[in-house]
PDB file of N, CA and C in Angstrom:
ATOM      1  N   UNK A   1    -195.794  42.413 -64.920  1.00  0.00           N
ATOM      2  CA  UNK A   1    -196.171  43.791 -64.813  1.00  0.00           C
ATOM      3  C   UNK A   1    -196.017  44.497 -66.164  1.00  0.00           C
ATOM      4  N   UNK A   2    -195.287  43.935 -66.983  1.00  0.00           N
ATOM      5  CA  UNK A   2    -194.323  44.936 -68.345  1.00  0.00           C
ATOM      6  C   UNK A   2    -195.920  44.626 -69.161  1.00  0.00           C
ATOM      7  N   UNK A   3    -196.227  42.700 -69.061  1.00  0.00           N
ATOM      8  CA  UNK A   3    -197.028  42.488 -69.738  1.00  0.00           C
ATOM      9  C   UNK A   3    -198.828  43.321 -70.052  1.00  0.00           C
ATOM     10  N   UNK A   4    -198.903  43.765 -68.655  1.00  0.00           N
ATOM     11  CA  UNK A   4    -200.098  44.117 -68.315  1.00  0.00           C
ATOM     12  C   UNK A   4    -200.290  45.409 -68.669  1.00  0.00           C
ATOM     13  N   UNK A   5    -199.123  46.136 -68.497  1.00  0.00           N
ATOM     14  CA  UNK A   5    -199.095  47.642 -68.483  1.00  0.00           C
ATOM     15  C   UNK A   5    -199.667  47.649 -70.102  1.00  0.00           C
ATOM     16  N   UNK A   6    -198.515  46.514 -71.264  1.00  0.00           N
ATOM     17  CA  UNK A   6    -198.649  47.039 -72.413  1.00  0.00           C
ATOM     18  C   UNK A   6    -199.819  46.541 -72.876  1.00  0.00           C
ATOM     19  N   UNK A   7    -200.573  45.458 -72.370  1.00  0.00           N
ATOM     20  CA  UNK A   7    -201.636  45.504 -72.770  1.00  0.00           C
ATOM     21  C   UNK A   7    -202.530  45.882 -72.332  1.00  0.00           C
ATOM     22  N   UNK A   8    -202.821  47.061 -71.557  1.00  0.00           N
ATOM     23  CA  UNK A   8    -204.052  47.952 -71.089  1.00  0.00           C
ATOM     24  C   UNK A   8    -203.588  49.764 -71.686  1.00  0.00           C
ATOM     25  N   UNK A   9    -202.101  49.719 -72.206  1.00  0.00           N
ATOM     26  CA  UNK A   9    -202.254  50.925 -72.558  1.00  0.00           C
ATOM     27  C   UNK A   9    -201.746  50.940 -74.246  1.00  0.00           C
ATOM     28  N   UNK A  10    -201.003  49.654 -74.646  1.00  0.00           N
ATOM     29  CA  UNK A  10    -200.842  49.929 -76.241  1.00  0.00           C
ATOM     30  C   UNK A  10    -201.449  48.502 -76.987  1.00  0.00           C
ATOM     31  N   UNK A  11    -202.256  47.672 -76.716  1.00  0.00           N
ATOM     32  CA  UNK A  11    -202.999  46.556 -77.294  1.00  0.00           C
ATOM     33  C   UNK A  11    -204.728  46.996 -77.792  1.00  0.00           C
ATOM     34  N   UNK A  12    -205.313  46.425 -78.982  1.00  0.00           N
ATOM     35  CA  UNK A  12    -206.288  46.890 -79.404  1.00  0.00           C
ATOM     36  C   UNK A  12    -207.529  46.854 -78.362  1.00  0.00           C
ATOM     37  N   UNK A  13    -206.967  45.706 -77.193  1.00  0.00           N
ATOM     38  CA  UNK A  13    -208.432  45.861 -76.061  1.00  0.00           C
ATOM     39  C   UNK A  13    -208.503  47.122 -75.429  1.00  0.00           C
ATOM     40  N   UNK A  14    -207.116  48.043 -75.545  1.00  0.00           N
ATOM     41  CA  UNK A  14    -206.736  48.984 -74.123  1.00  0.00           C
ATOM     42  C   UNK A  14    -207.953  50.070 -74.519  1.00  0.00           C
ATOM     43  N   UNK A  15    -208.256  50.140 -75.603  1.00  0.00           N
ATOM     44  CA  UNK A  15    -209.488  51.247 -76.356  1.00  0.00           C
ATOM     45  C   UNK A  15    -210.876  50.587 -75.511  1.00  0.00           C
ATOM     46  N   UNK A  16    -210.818  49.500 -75.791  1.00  0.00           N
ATOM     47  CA  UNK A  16    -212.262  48.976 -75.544  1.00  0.00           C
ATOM     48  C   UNK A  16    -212.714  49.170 -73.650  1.00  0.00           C
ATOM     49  N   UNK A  17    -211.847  48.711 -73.362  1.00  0.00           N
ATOM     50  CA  UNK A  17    -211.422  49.044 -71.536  1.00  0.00           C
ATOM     51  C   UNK A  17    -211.824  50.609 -71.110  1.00  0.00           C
ATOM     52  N   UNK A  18    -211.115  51.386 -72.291  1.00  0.00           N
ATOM     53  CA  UNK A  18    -211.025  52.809 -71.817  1.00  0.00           C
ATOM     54  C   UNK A  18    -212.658  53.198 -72.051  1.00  0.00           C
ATOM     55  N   UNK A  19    -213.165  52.940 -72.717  1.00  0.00           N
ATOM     56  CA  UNK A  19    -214.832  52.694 -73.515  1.00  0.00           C
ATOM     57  C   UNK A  19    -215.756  52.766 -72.071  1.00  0.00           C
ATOM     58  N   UNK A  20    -215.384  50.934 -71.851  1.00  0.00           N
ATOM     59  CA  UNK A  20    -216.444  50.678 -71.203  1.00  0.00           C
ATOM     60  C   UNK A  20    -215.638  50.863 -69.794  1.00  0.00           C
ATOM     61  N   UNK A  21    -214.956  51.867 -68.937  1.00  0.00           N
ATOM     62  CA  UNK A  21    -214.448  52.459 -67.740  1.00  0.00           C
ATOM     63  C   UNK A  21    -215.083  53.666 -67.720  1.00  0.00           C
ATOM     64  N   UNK A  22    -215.001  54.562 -69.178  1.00  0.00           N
ATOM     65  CA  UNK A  22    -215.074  55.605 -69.066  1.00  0.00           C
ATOM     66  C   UNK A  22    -216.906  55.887 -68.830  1.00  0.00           C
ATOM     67  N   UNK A  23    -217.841  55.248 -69.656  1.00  0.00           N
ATOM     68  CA  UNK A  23    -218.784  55.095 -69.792  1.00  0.00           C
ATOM     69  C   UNK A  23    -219.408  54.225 -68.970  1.00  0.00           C
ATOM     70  N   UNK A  24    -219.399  53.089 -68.481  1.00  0.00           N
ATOM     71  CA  UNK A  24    -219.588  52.321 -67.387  1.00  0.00           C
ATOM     72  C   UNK A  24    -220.962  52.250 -67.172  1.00  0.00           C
ATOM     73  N   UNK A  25    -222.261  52.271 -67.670  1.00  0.00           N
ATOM     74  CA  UNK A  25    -223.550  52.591 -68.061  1.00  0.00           C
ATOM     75  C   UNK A  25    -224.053  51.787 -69.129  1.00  0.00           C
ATOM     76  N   UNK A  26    -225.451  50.849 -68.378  1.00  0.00           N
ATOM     77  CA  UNK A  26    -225.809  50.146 -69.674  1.00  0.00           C
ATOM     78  C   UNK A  26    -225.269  48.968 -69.635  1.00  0.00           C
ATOM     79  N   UNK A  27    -225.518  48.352 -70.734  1.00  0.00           N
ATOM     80  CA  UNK A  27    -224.954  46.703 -70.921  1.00  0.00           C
ATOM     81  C   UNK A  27    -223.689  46.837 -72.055  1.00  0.00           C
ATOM     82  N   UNK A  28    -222.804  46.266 -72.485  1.00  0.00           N
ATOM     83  CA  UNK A  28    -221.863  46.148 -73.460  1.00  0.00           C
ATOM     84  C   UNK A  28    -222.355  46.645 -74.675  1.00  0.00           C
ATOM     85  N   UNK A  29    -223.767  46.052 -74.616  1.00  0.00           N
ATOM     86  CA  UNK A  29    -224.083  45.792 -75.991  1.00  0.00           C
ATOM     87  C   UNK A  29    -224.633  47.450 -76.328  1.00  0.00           C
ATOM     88  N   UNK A  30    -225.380  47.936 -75.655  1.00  0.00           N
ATOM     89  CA  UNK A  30    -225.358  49.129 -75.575  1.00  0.00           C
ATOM     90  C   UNK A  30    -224.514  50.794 -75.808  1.00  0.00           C
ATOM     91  N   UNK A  31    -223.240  49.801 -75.194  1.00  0.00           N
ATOM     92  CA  UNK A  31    -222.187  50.930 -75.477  1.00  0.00           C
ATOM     93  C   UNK A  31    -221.852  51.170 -76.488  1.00  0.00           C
ATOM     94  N   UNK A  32    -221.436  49.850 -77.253  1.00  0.00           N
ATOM     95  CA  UNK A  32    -220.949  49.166 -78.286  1.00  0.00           C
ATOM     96  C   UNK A  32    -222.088  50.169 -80.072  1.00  0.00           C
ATOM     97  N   UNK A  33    -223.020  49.569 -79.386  1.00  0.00           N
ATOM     98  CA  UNK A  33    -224.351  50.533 -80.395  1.00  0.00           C
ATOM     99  C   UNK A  33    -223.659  51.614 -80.575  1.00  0.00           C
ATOM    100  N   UNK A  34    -224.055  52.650 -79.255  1.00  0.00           N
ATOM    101  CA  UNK A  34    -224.186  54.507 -78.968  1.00  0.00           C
ATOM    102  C   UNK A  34    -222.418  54.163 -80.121  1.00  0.00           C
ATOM    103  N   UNK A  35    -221.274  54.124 -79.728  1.00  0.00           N
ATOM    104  CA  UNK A  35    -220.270  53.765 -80.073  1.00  0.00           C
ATOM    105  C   UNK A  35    -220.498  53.742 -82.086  1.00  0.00           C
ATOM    106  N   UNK A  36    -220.671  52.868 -82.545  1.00  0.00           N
ATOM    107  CA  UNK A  36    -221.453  52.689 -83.799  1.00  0.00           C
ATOM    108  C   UNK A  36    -222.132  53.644 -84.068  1.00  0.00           C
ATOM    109  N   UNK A  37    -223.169  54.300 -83.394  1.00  0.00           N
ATOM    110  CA  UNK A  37    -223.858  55.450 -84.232  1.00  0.00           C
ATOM    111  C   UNK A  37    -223.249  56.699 -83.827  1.00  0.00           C
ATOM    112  N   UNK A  38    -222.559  57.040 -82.812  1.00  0.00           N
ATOM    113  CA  UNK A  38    -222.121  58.250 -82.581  1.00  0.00           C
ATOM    114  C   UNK A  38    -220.402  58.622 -83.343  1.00  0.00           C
ATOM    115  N   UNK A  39    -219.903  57.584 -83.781  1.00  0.00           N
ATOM    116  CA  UNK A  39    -218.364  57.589 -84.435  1.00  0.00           C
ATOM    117  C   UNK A  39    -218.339  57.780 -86.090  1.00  0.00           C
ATOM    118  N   UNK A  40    -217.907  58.331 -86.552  1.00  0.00           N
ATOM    119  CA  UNK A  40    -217.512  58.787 -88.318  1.00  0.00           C
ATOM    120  C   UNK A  40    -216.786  57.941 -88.734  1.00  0.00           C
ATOM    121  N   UNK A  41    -217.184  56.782 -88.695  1.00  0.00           N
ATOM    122  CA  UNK A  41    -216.706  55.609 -89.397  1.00  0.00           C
ATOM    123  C   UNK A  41    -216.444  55.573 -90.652  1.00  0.00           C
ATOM    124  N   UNK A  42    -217.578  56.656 -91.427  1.00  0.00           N
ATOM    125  CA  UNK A  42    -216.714  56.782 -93.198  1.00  0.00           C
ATOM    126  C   UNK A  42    -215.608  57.658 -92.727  1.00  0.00           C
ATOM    127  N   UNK A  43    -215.266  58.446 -92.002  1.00  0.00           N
ATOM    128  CA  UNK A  43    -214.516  59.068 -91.889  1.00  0.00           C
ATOM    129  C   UNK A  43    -213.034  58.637 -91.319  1.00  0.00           C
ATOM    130  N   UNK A  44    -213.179  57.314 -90.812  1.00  0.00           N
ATOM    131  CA  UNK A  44    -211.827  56.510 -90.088  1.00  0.00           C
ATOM    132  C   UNK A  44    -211.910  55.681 -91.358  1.00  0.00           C
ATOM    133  N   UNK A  45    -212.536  54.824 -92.311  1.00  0.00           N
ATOM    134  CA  UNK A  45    -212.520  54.636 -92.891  1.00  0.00           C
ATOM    135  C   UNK A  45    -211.818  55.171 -94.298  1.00  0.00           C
ATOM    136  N   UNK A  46    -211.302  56.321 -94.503  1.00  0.00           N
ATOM    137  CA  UNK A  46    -210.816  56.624 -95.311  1.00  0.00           C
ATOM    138  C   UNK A  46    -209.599  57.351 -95.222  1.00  0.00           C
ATOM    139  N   UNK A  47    -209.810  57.450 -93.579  1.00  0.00           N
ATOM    140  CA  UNK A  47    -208.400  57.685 -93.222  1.00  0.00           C
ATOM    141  C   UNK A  47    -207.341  56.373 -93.492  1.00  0.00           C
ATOM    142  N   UNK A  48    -207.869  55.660 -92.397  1.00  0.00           N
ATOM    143  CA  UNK A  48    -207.377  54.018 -92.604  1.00  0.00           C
ATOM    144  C   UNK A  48    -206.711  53.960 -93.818  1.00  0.00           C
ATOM    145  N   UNK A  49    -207.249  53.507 -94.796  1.00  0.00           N
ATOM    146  CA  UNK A  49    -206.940  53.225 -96.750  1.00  0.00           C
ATOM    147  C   UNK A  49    -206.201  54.521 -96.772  1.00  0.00           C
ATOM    148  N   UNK A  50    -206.380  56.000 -96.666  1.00  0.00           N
ATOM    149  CA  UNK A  50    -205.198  56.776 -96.917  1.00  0.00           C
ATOM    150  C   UNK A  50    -203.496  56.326 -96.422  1.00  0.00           C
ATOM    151  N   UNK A  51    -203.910  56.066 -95.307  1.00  0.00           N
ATOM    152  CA  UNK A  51    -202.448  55.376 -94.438  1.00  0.00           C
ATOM    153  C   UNK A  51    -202.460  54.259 -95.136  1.00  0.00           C
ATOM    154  N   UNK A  52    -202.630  52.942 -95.625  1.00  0.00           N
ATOM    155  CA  UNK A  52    -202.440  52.144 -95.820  1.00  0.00           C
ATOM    156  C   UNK A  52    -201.788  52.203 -97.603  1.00  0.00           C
ATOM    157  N   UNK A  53    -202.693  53.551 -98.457  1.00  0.00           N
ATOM    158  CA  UNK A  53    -201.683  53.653 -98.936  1.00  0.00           C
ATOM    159  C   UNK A  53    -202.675  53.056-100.506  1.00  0.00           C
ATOM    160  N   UNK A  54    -204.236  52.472-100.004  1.00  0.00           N
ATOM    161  CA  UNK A  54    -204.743  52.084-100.931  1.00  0.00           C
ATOM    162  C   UNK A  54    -205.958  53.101-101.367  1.00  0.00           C
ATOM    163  N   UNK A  55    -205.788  53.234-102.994  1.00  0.00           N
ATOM    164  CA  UNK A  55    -206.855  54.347-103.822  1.00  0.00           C
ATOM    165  C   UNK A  55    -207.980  53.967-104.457  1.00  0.00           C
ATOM    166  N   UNK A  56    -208.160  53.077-104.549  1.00  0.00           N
ATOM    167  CA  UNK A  56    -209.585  52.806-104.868  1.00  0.00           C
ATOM    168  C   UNK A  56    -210.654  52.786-103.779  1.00  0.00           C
TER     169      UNK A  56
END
């Protein structure tokens, strides 16, 4: 039970789950797209490297 909990609410799939539950429409591959074009990826992207701490 400890195992399951932590991996549906603090493991990198628990995002992907919450994705395709919340949205539930379409094929994977689909979500996955809208997902890709609708997210600010330069924008997590430079968050990311800020936290990590790297400047170039």
């Amino acid at each position: 039970m400890i195992h399951a909990t932590h991996r549906m609410a603090c493991s990198p799939e628990s995002a992907f789950h919450e994705v395709t539950t919340v949205h539930a429409e379409g094929s994977l591959a689909a979500q996955k797209m809208m997902i890709l074009v609708e997210a600010p990826l330069k924008k997590y992207k430079e968050m990311a490297k800020r936290m990590a701490g790297i400047t170039s």
